[in-house]
PDB file of N, CA and C in Angstrom:
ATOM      1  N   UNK A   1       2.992   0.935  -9.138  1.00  0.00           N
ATOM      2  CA  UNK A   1       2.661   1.252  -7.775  1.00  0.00           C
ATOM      3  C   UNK A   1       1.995   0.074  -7.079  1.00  0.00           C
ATOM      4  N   UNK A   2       1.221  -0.492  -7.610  1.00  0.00           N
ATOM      5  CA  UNK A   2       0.305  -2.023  -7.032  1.00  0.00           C
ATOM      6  C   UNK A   2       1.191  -2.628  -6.706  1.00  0.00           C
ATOM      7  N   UNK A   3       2.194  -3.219  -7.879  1.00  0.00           N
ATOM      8  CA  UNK A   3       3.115  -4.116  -7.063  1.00  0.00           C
ATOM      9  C   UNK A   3       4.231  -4.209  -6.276  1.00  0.00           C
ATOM     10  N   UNK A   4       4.104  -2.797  -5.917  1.00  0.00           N
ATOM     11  CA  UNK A   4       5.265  -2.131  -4.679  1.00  0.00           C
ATOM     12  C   UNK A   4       4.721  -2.634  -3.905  1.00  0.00           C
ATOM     13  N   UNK A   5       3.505  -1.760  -3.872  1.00  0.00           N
ATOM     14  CA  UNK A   5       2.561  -2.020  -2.852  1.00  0.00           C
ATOM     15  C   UNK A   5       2.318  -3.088  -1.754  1.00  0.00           C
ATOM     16  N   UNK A   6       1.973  -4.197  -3.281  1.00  0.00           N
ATOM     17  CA  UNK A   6       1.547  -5.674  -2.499  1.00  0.00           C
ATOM     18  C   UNK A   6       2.844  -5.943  -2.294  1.00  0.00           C
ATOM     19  N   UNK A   7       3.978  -6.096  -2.791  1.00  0.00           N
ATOM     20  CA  UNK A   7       5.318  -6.148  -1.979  1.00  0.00           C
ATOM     21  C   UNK A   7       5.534  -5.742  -0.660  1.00  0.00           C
ATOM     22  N   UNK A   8       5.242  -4.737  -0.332  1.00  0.00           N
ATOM     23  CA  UNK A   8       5.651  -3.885   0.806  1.00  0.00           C
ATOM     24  C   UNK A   8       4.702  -4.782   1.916  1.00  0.00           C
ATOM     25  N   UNK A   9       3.299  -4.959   1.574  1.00  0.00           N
ATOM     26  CA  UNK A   9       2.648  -5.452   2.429  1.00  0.00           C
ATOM     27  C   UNK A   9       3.069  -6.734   2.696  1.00  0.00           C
ATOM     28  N   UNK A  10       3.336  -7.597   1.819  1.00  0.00           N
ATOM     29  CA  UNK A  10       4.149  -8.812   2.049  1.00  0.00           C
ATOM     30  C   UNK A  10       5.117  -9.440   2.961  1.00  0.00           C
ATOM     31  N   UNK A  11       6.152  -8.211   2.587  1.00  0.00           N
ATOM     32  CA  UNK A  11       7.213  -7.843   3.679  1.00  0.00           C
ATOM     33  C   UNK A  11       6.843  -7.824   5.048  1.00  0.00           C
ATOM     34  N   UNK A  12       6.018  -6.947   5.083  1.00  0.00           N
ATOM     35  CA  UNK A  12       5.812  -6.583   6.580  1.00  0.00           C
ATOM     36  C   UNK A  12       4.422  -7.507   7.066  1.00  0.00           C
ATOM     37  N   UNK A  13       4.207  -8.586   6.153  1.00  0.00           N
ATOM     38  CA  UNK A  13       3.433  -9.120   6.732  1.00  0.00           C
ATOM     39  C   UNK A  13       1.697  -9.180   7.009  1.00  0.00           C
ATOM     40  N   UNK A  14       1.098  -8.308   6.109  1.00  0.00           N
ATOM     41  CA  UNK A  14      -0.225  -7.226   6.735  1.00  0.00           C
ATOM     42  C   UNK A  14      -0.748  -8.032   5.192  1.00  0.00           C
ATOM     43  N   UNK A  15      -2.122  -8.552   6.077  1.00  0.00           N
ATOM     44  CA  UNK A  15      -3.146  -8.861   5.369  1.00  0.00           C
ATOM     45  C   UNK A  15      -3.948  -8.458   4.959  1.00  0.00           C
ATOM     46  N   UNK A  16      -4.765  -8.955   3.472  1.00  0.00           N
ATOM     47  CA  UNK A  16      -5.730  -7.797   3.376  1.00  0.00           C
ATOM     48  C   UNK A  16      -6.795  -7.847   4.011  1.00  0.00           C
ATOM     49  N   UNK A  17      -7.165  -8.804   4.967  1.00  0.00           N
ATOM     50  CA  UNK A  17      -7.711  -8.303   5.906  1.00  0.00           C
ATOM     51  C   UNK A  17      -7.520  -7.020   6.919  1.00  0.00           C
ATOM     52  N   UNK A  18      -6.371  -6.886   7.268  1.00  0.00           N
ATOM     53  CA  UNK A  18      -6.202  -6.224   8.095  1.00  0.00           C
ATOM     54  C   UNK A  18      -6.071  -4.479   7.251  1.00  0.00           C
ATOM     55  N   UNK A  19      -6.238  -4.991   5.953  1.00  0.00           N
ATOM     56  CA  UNK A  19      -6.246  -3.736   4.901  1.00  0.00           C
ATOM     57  C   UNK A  19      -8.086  -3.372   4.946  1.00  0.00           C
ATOM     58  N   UNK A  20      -8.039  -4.345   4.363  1.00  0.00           N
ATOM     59  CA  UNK A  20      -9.532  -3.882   4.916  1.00  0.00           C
ATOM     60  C   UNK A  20     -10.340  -3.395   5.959  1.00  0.00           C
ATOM     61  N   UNK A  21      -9.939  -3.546   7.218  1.00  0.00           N
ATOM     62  CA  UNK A  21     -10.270  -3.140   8.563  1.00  0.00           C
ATOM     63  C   UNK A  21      -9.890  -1.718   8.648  1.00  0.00           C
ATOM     64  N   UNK A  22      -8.521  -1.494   8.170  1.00  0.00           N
ATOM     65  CA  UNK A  22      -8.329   0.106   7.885  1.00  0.00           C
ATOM     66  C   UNK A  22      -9.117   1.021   6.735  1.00  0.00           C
ATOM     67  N   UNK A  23      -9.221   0.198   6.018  1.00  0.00           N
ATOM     68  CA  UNK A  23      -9.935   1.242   5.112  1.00  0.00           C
ATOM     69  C   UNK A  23     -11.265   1.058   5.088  1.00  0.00           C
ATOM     70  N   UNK A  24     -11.766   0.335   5.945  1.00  0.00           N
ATOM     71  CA  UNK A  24     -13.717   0.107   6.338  1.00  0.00           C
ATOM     72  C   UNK A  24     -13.831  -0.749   4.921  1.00  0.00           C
ATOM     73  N   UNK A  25     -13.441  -1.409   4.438  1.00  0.00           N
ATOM     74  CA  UNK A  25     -13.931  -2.289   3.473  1.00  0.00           C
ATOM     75  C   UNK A  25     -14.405  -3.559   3.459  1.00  0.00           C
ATOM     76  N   UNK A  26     -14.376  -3.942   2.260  1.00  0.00           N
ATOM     77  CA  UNK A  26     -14.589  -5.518   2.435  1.00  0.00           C
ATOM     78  C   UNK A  26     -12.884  -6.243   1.620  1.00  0.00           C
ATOM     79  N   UNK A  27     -12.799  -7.417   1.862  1.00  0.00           N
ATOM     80  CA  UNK A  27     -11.817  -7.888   1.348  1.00  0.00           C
ATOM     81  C   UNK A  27     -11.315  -7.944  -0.296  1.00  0.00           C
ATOM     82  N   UNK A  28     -12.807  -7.730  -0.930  1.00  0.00           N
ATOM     83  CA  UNK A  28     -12.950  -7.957  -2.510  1.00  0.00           C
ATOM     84  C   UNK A  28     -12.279  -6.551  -2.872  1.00  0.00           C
ATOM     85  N   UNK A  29     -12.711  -5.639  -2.542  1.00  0.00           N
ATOM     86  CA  UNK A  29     -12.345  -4.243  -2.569  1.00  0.00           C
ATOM     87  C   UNK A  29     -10.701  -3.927  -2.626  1.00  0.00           C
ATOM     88  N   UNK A  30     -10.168  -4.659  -1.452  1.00  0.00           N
ATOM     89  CA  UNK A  30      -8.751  -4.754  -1.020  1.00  0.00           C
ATOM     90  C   UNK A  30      -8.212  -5.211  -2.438  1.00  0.00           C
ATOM     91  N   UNK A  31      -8.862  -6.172  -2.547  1.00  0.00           N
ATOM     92  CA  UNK A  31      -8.423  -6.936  -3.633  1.00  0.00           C
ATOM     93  C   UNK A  31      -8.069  -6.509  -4.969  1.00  0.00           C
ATOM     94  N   UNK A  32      -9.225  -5.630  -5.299  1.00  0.00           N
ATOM     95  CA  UNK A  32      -9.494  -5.059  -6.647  1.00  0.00           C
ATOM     96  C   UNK A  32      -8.207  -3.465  -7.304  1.00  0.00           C
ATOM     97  N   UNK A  33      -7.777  -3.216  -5.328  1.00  0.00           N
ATOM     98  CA  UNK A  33      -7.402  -2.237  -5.455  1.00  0.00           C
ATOM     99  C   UNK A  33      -5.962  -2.095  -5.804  1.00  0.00           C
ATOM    100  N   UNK A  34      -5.608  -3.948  -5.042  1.00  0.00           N
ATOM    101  CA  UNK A  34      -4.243  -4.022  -5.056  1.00  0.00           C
ATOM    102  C   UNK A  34      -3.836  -4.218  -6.810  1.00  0.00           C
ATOM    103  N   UNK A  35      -5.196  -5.013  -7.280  1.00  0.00           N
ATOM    104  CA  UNK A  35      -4.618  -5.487  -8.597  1.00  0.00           C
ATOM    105  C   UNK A  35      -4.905  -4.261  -9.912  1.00  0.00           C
ATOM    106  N   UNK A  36      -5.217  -3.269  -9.048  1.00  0.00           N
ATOM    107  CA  UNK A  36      -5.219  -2.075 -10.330  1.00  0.00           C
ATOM    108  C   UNK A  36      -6.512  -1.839 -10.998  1.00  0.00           C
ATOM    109  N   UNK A  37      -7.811  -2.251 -10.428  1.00  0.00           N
ATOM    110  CA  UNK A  37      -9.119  -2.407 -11.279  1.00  0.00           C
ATOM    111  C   UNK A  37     -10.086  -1.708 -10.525  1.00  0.00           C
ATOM    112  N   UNK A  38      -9.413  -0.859  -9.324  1.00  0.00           N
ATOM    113  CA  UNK A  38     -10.061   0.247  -8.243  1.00  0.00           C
ATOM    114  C   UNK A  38      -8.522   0.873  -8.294  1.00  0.00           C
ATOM    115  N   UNK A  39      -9.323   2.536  -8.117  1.00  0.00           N
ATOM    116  CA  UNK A  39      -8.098   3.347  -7.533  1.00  0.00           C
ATOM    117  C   UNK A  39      -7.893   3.356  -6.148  1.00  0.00           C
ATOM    118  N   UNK A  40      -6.717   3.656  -5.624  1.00  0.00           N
ATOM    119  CA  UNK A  40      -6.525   3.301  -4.393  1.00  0.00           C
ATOM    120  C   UNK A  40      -6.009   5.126  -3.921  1.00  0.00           C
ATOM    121  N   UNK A  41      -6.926   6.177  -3.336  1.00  0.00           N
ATOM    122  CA  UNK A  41      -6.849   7.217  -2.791  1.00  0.00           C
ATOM    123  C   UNK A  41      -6.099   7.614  -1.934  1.00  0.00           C
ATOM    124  N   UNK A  42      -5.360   8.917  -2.046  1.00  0.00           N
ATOM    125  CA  UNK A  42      -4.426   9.088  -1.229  1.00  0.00           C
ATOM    126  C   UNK A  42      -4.750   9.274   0.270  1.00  0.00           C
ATOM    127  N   UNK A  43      -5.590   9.323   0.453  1.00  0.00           N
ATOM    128  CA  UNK A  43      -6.342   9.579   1.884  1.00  0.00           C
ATOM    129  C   UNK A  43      -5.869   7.602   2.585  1.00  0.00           C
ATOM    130  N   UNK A  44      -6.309   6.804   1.464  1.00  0.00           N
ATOM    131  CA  UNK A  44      -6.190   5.232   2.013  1.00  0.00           C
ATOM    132  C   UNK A  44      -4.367   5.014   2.496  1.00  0.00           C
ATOM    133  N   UNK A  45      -3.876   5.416   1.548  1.00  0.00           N
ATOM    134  CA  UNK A  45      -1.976   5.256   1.231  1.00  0.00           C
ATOM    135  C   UNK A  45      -1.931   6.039   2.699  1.00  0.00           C
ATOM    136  N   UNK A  46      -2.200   6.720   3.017  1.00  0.00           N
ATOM    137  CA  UNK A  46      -2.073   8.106   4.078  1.00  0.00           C
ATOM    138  C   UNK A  46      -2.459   6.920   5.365  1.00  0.00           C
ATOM    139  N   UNK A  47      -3.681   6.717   5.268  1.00  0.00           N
ATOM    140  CA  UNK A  47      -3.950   5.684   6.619  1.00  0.00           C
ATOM    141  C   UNK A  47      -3.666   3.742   6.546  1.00  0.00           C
ATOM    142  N   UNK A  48      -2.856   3.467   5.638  1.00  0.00           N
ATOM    143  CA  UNK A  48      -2.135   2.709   5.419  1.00  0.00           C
ATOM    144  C   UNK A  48      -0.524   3.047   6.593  1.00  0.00           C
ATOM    145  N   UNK A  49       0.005   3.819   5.851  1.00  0.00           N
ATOM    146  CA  UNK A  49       0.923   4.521   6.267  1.00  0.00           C
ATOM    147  C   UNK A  49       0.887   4.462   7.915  1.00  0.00           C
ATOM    148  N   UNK A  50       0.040   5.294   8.200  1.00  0.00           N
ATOM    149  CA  UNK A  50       0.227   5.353   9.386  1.00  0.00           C
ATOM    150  C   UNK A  50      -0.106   4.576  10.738  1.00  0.00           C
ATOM    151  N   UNK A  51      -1.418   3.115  10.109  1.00  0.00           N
ATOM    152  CA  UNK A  51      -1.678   2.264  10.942  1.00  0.00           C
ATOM    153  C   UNK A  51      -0.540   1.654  10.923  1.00  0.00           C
ATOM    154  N   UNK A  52       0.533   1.024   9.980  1.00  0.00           N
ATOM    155  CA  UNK A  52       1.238  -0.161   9.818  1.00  0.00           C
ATOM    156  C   UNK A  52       2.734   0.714   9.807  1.00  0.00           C
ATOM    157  N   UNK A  53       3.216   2.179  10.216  1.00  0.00           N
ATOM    158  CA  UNK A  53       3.880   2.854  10.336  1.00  0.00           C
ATOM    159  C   UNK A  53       5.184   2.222   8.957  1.00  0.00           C
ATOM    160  N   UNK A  54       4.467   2.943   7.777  1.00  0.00           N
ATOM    161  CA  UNK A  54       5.684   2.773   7.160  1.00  0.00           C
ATOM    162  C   UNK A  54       6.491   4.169   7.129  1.00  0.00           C
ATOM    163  N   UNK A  55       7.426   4.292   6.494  1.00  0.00           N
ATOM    164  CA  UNK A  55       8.266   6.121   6.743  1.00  0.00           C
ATOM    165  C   UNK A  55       8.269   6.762   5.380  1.00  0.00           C
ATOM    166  N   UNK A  56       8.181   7.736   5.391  1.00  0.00           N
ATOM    167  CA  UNK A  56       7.713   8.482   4.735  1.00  0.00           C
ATOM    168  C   UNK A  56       8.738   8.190   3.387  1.00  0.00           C
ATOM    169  N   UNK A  57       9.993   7.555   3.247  1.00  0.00           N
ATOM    170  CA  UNK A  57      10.588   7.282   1.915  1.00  0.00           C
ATOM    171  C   UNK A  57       9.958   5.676   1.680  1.00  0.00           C
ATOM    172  N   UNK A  58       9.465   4.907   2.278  1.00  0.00           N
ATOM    173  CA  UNK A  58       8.610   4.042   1.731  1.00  0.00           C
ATOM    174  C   UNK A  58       7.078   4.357   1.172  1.00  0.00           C
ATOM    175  N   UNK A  59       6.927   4.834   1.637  1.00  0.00           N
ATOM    176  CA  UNK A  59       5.421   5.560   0.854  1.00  0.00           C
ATOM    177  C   UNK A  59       5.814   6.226  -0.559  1.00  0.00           C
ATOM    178  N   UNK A  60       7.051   6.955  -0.343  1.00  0.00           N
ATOM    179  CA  UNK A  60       7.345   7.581  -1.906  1.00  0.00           C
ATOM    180  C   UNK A  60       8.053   6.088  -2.633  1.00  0.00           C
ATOM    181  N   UNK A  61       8.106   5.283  -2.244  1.00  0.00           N
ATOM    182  CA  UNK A  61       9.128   3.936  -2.799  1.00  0.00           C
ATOM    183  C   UNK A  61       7.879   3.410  -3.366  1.00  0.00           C
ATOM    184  N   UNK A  62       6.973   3.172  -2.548  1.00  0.00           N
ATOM    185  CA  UNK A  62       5.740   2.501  -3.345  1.00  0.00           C
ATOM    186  C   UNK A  62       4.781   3.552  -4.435  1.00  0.00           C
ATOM    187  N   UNK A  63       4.671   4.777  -4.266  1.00  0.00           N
ATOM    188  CA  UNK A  63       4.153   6.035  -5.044  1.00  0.00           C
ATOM    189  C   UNK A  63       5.254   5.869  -6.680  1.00  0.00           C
ATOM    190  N   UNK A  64       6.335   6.215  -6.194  1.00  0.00           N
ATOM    191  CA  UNK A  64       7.166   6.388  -7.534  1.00  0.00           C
ATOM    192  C   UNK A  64       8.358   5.377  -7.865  1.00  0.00           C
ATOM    193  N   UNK A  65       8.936   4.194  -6.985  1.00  0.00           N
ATOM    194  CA  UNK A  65       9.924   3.556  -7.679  1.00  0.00           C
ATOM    195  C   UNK A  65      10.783   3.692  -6.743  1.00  0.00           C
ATOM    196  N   UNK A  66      12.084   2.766  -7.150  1.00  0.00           N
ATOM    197  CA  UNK A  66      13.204   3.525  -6.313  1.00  0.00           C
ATOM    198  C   UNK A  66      13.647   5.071  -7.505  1.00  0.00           C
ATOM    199  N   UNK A  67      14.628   5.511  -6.561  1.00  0.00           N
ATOM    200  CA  UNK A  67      15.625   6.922  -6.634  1.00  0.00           C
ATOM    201  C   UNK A  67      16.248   6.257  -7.992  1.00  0.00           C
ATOM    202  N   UNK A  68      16.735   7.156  -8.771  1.00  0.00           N
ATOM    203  CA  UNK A  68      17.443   6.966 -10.150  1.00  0.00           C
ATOM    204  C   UNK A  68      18.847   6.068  -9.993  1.00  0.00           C
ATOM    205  N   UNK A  69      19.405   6.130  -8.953  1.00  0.00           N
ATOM    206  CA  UNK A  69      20.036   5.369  -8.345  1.00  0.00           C
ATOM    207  C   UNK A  69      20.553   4.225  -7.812  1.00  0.00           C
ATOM    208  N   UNK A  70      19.014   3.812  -7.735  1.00  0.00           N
ATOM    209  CA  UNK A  70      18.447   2.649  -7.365  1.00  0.00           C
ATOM    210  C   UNK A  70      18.707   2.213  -6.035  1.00  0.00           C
ATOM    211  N   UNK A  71      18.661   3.125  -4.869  1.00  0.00           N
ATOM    212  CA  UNK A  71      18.611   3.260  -3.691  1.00  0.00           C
ATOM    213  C   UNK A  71      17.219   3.414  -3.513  1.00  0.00           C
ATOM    214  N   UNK A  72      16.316   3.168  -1.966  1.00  0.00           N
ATOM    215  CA  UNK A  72      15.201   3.595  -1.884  1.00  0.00           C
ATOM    216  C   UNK A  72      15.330   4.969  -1.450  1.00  0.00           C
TER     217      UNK A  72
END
């Protein structure tokens, strides 16, 4: 899931600054969360989501993988 994650953010560009600003943090935090050494709460994924409007099969793309398929 982390490295969907930091993928996805990559893609679209979004810093962890600007991760941090959404989730009231500090940058270290961002940090810790992307690399798996903090959990990252569904409440955060939720307002992730919706500041940086990803759609609702990218949120499950970064949650579980692609489709068995290997479609997203």
């Amino acid at each position: 899931m982390y490295q969907r994650l930091r993928g996805k953010m990559a893609e679209m560009n979004i810093k962890r600054e600007a991760m941090a600003e959404c989730w009231h943090c500090n940058i270290m935090t961002v940090s810790n969360k992307l690399n798996g050494k903090a959990p990252i709460a569904c409440r955060e994924l939720v307002e992730l989501a919706q500041r940086f409007g990803l759609s609702d099969s990218e949120v499950l793309y970064i949650l579980f993988g692609p489709k068995e398929n290997g479609q997203l």
